[in-house]
N, C-alpha and C. Protein backbone atom coordinates (compact mmCIF):
# COMPACT_ATOMS: atom_id res chain seq x y z
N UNK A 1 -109.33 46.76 64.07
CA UNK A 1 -110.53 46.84 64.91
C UNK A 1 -111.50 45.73 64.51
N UNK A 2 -112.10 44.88 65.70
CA UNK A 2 -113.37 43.79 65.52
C UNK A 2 -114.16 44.29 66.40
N UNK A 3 -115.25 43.40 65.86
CA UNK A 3 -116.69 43.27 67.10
C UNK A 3 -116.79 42.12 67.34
N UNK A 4 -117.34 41.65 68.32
CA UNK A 4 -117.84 40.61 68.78
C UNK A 4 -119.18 40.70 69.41
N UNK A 5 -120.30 39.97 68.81
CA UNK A 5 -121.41 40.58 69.68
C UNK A 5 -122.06 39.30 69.89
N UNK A 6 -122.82 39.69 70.99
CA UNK A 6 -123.25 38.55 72.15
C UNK A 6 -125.30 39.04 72.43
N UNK A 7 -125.82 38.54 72.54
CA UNK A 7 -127.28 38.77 72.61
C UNK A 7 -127.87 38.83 74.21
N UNK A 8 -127.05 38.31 74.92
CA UNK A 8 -127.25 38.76 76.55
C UNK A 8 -126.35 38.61 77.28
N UNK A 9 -125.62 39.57 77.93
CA UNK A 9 -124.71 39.40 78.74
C UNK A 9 -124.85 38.58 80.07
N UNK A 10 -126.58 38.77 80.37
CA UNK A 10 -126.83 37.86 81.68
C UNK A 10 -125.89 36.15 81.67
N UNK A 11 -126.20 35.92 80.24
CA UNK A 11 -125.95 34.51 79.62
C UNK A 11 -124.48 33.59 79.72
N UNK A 12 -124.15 33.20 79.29
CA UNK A 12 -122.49 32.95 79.37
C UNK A 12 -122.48 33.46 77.96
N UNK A 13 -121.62 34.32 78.05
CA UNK A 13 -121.19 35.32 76.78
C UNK A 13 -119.89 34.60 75.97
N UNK A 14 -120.06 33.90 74.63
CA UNK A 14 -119.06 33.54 73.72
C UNK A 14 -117.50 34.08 74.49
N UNK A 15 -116.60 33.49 74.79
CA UNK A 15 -114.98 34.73 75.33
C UNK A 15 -114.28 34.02 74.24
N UNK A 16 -114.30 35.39 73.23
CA UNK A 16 -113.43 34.95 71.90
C UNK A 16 -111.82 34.99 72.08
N UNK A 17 -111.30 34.17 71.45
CA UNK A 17 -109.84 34.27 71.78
C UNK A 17 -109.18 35.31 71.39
N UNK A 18 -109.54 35.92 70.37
CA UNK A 18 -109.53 37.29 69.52
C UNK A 18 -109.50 38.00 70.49
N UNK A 19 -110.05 38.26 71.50
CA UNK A 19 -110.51 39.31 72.59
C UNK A 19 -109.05 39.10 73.18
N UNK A 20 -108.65 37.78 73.73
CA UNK A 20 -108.08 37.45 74.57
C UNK A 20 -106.58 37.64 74.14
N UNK A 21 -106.54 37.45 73.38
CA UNK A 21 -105.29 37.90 72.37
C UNK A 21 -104.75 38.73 72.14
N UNK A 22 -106.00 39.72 72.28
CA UNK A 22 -105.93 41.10 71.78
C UNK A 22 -105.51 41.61 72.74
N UNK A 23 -105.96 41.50 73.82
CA UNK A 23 -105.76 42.13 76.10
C UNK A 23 -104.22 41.99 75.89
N UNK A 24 -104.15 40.25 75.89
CA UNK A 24 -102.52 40.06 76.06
C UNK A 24 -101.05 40.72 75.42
N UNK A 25 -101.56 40.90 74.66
CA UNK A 25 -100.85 41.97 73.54
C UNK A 25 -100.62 43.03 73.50
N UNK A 26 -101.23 43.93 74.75
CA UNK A 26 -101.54 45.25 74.91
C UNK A 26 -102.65 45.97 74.37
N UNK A 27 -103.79 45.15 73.79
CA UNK A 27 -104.58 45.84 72.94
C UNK A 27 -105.41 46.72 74.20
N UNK A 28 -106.26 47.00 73.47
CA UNK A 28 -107.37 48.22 74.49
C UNK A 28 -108.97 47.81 73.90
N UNK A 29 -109.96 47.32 74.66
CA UNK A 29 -110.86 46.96 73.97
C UNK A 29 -111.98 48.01 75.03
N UNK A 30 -113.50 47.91 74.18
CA UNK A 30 -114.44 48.20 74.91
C UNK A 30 -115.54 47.32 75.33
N UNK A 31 -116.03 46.76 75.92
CA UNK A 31 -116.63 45.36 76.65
C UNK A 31 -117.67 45.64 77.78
N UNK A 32 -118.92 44.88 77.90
CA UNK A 32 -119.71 45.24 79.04
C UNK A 32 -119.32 44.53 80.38
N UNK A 33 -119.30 45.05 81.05
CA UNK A 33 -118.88 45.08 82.85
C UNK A 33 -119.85 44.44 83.15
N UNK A 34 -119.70 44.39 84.44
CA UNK A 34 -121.02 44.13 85.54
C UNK A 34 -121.77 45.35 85.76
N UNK A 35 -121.29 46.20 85.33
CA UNK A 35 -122.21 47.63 85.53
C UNK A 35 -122.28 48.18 84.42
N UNK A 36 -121.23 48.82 83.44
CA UNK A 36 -121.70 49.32 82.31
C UNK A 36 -120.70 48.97 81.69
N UNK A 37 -120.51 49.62 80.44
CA UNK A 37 -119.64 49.25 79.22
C UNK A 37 -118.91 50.03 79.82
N UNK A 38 -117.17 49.36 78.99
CA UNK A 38 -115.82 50.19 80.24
C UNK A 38 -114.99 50.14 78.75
N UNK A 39 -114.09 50.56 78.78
CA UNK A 39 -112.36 50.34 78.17
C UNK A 39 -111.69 49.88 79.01
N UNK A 40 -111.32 48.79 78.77
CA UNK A 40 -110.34 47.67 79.24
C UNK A 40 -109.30 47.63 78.83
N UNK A 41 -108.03 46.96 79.67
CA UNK A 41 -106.86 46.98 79.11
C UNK A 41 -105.93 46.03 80.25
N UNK A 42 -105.13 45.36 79.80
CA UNK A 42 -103.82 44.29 80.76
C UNK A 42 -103.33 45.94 81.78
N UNK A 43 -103.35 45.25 82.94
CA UNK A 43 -103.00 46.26 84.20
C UNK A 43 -101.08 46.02 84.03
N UNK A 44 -101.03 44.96 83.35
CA UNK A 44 -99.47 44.76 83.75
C UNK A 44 -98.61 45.11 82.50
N UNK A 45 -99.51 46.10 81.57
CA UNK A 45 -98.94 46.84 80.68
C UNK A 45 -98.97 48.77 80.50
N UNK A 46 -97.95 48.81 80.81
CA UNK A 46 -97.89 50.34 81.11
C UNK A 46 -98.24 50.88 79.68
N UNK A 47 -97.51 50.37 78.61
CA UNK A 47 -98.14 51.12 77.79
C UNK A 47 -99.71 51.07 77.22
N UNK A 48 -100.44 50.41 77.84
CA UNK A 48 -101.64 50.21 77.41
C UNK A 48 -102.50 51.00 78.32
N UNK A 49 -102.07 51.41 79.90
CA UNK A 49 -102.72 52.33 80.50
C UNK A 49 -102.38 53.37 80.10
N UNK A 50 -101.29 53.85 79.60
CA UNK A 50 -101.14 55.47 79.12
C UNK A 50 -101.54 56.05 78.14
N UNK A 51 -102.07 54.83 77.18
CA UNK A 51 -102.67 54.79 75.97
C UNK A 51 -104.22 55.03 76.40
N UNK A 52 -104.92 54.29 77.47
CA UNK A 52 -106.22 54.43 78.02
C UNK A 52 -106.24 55.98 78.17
N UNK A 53 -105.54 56.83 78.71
CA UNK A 53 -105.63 57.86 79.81
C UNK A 53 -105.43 58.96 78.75
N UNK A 54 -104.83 58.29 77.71
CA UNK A 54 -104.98 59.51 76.11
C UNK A 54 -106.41 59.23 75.40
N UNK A 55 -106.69 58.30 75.17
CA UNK A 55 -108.04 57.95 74.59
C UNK A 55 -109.18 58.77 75.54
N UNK A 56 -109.45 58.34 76.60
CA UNK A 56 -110.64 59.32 77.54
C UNK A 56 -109.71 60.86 77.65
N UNK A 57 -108.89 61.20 77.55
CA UNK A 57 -108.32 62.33 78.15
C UNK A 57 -108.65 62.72 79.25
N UNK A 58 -107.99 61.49 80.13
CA UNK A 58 -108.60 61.49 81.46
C UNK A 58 -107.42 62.11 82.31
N UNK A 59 -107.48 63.05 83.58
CA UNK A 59 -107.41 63.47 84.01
C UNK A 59 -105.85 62.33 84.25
N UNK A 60 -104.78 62.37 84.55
CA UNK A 60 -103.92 61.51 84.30
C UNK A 60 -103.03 61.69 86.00
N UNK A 61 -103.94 61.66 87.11
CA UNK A 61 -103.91 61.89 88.54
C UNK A 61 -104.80 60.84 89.00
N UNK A 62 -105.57 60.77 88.10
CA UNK A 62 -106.66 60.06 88.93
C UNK A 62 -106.49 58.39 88.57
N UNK A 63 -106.20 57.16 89.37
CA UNK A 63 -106.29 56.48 89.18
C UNK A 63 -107.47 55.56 88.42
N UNK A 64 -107.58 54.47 87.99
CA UNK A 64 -108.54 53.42 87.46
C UNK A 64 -109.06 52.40 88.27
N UNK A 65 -110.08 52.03 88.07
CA UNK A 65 -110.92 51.09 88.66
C UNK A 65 -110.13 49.21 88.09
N UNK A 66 -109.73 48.66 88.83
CA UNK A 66 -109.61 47.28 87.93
C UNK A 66 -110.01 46.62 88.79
N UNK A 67 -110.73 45.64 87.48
CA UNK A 67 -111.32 44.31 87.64
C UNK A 67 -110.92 43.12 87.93
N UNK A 68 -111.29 42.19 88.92
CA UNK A 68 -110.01 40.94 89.19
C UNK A 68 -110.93 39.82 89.40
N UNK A 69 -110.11 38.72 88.95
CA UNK A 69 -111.32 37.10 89.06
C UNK A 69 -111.27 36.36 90.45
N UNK A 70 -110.32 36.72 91.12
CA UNK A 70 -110.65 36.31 92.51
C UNK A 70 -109.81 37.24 93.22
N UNK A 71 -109.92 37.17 95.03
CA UNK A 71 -109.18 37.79 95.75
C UNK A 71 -108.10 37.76 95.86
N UNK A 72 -107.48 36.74 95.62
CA UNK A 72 -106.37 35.90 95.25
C UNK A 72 -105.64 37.03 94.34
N UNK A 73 -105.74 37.70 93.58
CA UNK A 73 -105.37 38.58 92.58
C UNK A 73 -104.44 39.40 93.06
N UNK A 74 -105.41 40.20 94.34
CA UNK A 74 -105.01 41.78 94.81
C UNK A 74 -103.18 41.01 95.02
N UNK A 75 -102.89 40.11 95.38
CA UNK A 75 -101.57 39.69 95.81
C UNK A 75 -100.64 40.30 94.29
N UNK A 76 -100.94 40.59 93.24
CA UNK A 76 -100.67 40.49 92.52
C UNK A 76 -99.90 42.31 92.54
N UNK A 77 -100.59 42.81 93.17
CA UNK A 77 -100.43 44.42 93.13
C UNK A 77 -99.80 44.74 95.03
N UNK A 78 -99.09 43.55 95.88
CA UNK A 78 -98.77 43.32 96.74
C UNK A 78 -99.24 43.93 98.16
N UNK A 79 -100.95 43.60 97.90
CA UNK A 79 -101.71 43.72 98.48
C UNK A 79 -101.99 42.62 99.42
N UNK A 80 -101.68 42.33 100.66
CA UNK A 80 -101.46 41.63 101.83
C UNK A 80 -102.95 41.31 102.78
N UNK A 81 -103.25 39.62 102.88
CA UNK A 81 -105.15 39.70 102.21
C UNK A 81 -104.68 38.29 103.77
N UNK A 82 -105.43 38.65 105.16
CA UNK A 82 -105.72 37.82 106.18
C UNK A 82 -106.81 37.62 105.70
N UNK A 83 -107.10 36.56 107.12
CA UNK A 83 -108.49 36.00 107.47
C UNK A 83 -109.52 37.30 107.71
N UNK A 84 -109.30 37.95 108.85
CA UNK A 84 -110.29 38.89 108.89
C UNK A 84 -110.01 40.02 107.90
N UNK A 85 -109.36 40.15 107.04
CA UNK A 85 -109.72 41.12 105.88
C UNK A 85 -110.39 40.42 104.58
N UNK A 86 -109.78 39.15 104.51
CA UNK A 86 -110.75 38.59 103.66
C UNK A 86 -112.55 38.46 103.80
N UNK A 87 -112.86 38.50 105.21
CA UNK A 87 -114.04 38.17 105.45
C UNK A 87 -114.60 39.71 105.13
N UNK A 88 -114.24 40.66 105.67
CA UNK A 88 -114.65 42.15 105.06
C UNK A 88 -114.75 42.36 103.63
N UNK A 89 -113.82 41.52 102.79
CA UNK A 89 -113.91 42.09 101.63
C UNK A 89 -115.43 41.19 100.92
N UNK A 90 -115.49 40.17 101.91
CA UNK A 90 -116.23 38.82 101.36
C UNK A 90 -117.60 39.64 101.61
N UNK A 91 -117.77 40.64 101.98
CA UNK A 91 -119.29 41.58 102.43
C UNK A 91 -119.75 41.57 101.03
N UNK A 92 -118.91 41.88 100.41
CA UNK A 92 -118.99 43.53 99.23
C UNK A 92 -119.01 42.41 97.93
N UNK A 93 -117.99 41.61 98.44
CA UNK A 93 -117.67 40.73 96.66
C UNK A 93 -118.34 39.37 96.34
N UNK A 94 -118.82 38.95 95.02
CA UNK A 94 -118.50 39.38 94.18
C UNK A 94 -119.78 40.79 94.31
N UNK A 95 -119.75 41.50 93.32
CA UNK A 95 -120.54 42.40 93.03
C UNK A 95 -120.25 43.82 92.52
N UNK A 96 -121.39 45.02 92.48
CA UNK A 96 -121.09 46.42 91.78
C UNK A 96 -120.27 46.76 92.97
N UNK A 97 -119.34 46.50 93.62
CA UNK A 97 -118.65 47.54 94.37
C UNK A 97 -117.21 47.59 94.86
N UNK A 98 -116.66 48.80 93.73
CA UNK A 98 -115.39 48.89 94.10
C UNK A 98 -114.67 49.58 95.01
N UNK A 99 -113.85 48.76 95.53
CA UNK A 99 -113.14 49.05 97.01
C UNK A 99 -111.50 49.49 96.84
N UNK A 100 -111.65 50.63 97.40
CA UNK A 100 -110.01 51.63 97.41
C UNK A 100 -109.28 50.54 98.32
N UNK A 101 -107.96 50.16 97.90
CA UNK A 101 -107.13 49.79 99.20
C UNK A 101 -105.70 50.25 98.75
N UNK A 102 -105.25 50.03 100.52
CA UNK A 102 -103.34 50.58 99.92
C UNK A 102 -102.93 50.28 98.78
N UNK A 103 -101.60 51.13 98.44
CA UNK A 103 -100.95 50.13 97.45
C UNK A 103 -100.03 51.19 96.94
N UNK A 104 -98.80 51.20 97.74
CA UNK A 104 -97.56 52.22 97.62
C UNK A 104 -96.08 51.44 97.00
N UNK A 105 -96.95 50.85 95.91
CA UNK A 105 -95.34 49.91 95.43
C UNK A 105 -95.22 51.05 94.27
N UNK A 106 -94.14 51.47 94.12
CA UNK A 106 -93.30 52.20 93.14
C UNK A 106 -93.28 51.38 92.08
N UNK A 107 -93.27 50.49 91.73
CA UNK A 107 -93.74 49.81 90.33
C UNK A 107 -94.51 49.60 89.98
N UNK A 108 -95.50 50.23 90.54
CA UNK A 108 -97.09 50.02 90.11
C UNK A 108 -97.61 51.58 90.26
N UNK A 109 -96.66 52.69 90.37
CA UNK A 109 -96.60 53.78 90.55
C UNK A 109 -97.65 54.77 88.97
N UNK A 110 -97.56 53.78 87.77
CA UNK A 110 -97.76 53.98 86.71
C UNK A 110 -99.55 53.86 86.69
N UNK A 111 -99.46 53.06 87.64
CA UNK A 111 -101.33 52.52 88.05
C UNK A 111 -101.73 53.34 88.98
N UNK A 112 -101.16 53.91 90.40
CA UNK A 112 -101.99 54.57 91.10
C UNK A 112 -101.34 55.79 90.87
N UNK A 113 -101.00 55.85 90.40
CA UNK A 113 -100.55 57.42 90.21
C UNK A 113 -99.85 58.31 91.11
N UNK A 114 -99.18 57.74 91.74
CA UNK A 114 -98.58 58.79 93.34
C UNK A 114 -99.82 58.80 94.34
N UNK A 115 -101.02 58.33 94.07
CA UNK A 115 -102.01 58.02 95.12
C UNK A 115 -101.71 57.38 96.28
N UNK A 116 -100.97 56.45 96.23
CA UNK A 116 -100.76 55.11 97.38
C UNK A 116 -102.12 54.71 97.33
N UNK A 117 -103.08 54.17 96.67
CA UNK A 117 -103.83 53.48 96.70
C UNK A 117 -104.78 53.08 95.37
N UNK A 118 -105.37 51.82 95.22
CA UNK A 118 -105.93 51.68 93.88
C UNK A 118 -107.25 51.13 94.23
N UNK A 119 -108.63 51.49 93.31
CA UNK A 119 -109.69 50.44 93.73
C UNK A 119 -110.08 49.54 92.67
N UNK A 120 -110.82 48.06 93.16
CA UNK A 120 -110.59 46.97 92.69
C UNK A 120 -112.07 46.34 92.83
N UNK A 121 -112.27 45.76 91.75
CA UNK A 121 -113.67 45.19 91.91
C UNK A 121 -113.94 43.59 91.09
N UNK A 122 -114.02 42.55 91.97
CA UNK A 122 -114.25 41.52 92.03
C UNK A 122 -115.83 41.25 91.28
N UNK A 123 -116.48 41.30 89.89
CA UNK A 123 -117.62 41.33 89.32
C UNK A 123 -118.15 40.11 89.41
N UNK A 124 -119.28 40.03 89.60
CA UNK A 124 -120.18 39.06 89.97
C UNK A 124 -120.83 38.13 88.47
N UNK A 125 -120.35 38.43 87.42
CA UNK A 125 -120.55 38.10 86.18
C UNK A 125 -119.67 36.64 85.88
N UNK A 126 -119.67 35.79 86.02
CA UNK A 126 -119.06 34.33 86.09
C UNK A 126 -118.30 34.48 84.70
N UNK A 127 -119.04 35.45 83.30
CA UNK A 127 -117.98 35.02 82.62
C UNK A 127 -117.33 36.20 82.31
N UNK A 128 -117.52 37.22 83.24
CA UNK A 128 -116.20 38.43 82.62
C UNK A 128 -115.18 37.84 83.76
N UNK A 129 -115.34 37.03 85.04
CA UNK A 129 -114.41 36.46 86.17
C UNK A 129 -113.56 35.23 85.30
N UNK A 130 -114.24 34.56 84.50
CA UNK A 130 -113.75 33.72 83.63
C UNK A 130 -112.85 34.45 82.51
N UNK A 131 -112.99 35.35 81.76
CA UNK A 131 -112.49 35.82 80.90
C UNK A 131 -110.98 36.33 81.57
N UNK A 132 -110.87 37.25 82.86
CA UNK A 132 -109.95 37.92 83.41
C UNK A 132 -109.32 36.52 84.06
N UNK A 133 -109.58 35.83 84.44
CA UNK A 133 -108.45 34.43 84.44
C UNK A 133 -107.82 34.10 83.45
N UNK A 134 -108.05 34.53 82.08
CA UNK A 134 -107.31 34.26 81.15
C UNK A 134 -106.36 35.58 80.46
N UNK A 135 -107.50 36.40 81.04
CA UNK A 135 -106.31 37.99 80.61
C UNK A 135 -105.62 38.17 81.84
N UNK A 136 -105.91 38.07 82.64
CA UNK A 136 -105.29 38.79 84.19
C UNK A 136 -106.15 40.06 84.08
N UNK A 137 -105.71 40.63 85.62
CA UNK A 137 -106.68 42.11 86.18
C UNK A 137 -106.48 42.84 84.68
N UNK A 138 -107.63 43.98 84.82
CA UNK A 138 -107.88 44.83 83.73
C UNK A 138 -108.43 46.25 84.41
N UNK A 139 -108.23 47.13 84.15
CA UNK A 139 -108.36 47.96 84.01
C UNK A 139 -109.94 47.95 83.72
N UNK A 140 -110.61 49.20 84.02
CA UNK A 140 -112.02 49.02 83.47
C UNK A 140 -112.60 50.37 83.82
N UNK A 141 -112.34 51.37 82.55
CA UNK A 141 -113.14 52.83 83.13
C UNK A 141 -114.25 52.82 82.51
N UNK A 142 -115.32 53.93 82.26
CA UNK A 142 -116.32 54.18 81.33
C UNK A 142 -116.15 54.54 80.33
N UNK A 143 -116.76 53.79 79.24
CA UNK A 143 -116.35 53.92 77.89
C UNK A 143 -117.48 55.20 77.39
N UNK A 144 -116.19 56.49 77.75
CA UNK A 144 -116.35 57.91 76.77
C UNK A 144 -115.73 58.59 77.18
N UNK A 145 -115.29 59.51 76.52
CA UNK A 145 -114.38 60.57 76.87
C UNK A 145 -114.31 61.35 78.33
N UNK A 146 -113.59 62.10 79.11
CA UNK A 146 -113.79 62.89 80.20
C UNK A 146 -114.73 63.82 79.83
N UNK A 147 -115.60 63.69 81.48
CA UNK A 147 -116.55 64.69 81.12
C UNK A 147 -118.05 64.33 80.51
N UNK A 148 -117.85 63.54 79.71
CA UNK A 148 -118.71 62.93 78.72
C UNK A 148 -120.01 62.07 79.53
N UNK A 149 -120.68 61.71 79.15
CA UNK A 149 -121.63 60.57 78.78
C UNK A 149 -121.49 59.14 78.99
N UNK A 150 -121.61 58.31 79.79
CA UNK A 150 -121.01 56.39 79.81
C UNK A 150 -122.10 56.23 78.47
N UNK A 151 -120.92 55.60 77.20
CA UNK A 151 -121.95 54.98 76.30
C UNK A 151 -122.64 53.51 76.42
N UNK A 152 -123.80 54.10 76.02
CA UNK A 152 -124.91 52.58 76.40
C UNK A 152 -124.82 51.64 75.37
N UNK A 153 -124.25 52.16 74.00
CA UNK A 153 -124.61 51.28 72.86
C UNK A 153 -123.40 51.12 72.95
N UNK A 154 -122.55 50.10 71.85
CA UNK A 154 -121.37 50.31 71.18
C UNK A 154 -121.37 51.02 69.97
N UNK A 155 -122.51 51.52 69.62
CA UNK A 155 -122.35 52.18 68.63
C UNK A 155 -122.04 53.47 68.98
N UNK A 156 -122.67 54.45 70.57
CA UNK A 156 -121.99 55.54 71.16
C UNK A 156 -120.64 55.26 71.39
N UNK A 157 -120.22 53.87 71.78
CA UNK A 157 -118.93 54.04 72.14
C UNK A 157 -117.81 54.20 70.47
N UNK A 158 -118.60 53.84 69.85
CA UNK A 158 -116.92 54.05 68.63
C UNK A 158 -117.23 55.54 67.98
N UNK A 159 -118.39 56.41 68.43
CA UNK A 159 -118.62 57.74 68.13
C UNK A 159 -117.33 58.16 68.72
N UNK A 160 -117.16 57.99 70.23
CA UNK A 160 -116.65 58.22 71.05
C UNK A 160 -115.05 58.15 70.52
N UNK A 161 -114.56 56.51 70.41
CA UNK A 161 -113.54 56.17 69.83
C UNK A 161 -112.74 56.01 68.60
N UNK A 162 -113.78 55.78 68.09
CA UNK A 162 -113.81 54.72 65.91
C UNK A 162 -112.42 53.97 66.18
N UNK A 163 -111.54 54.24 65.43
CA UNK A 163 -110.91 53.38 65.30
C UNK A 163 -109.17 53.10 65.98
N UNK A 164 -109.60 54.25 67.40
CA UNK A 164 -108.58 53.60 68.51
C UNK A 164 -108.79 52.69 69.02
N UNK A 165 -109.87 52.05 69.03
CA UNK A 165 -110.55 50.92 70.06
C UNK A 165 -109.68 49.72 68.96
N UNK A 166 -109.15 49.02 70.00
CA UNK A 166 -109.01 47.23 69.22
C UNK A 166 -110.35 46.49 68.52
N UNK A 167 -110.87 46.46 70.13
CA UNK A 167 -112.27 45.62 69.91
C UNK A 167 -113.67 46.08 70.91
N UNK A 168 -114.28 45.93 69.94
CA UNK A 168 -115.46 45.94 70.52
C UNK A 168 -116.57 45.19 70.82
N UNK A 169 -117.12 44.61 72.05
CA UNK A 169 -118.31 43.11 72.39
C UNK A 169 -119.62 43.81 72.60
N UNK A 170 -120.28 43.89 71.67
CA UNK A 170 -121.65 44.57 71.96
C UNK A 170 -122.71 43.43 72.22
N UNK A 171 -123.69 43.87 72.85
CA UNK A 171 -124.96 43.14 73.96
C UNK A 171 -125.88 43.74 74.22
N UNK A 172 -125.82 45.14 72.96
CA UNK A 172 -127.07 45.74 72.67
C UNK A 172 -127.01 46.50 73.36
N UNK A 173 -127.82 47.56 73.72
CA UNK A 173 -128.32 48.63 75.02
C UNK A 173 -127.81 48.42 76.86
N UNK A 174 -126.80 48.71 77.00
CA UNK A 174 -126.44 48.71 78.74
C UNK A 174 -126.64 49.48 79.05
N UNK A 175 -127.53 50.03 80.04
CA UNK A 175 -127.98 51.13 81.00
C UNK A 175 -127.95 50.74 82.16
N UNK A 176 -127.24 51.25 83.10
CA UNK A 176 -126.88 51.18 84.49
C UNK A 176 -125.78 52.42 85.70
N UNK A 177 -125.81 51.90 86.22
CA UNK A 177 -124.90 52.74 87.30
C UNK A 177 -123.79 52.65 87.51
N UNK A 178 -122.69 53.13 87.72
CA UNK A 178 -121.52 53.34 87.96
C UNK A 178 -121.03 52.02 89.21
N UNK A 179 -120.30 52.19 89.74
CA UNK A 179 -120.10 50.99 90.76
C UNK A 179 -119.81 51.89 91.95
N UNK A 180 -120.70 51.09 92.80
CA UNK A 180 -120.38 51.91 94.48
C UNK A 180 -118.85 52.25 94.84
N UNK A 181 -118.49 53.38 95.35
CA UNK A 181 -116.83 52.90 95.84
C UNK A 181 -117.08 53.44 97.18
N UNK A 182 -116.18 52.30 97.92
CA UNK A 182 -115.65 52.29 99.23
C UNK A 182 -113.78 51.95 99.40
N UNK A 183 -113.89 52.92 101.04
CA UNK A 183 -112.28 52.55 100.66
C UNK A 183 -112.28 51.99 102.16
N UNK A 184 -111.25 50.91 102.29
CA UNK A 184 -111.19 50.01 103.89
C UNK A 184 -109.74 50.73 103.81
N UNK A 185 -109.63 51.03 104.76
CA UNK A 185 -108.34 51.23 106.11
C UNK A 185 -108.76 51.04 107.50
N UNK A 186 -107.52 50.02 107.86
CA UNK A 186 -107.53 49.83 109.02
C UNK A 186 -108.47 49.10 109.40
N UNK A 187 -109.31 48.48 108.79
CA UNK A 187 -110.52 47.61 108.96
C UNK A 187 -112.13 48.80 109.37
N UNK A 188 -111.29 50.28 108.77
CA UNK A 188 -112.59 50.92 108.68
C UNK A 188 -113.32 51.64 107.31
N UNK A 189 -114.50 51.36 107.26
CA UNK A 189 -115.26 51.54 105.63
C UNK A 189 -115.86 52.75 105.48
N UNK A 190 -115.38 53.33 104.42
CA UNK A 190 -116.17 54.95 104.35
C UNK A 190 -116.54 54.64 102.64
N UNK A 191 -117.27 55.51 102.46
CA UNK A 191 -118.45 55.66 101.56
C UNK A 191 -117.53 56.50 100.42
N UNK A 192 -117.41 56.36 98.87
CA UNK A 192 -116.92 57.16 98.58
C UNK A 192 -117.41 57.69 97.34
N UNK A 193 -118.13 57.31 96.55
CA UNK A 193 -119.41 57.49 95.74
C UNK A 193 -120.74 55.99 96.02
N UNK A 194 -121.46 56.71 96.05
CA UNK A 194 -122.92 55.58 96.56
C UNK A 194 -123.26 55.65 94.47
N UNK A 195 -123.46 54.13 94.65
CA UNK A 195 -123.66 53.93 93.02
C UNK A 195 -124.94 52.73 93.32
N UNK A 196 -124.00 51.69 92.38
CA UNK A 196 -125.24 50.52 91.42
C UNK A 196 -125.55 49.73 93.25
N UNK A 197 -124.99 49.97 94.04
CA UNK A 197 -125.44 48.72 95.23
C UNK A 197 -125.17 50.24 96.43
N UNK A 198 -126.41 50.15 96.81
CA UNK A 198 -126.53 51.33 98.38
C UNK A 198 -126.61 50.42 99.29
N UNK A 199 -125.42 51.83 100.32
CA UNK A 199 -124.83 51.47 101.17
C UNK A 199 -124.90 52.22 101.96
N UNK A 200 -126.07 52.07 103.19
CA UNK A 200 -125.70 53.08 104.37
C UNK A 200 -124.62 53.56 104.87
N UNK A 201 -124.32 54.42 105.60
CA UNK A 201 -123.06 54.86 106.20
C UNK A 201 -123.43 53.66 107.52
């Protein structure tokens, strides 16, 4: 287990290779988002999500939120991205708001869970978009247990964890909101928790 700590996340935040090393490897870190501090982890490692879903003792039905550095990504989870769906998604992104879309590939069955669908959020933070170009998509829930509390410090979060966590990037006090979710089908948008960015119906 390391820390890495950074004095404003607004800022371009140090992206230690340590961190980066650590993702690629399967590690599991805790890190501030564009919205709050999350547990992170490589999406294209199964054992590192099943390892996530023991750490929160999270409900192991419910899919994860992941984070991606461009749109360009979702192709990655064989998510099929036109002109006019790109321009819909171009509403919302970058920013707090993650968006449900299909996604019934049986090898990625381990990620949505028998859902047929996963949501995905494009963060408006230049260097966590920078950082995930070098890890690939991540995973990104709230860092604390089910049920629990989103910890603001990193010091709530290793209450939470101690020493399952790989790593930890603290930036002092994060207090914020969850991330809006919306889900598009069919080129139609429904509301599915109203969070950090409101959104009329």
């Amino acid at each position: 287990m390391f820390f890495v700590y950074n004095q404003d996340m607004k800022q371009n935040i140090r992206i230690d290779k340590e961190v980066i090393n650590t993702i690629k490897n399967g590690g599991v870190g805790v890190l501030p988002t564009d919205t709050i501090y999350g547990v992170v982890g490589s999406v294209l490692n199964k054992k590192t999500i099943e390892r996530i879903y023991q750490l929160k003792k999270r409900d192991t039905k419910k899919p994860m939120v992941i984070i991606i550095s461009s749109i360009k990504d979702l192709g990655i989870f064989d998510i099929k991205i036109d002109r006019k769906f790109k321009k819909k998604l171009k509403e919302f992104w970058p920013g707090k708001v993650s968006i449900i879309l299909p996604c019934h590939s049986e090898e990625l069955t381990y990620l949505h869970r028998g859902m047929g669908s996963l949501a995905f959020r494009l963060p408006d933070l230049k260097w966590l978009r920078k950082l995930l170009k070098k890890t690939g998509p991540l995973v990104a829930t709230s860092a604390n247990k089910e049920g629990e509390q989103p910890a603001e410090t990193i010091k709530q979060a290793e209450e939470y964890f101690g020493n399952d966590i790989d790593f930890f990037v603290d930036v002092g006090r994060l207090k914020g909101e969850a991330s809006t979710v919306l889900e598009i089908k069919d080129s139609s948008v429904s509301i599915k928790r109203q969070g950090a960015v409101k959104i009329k119906e």
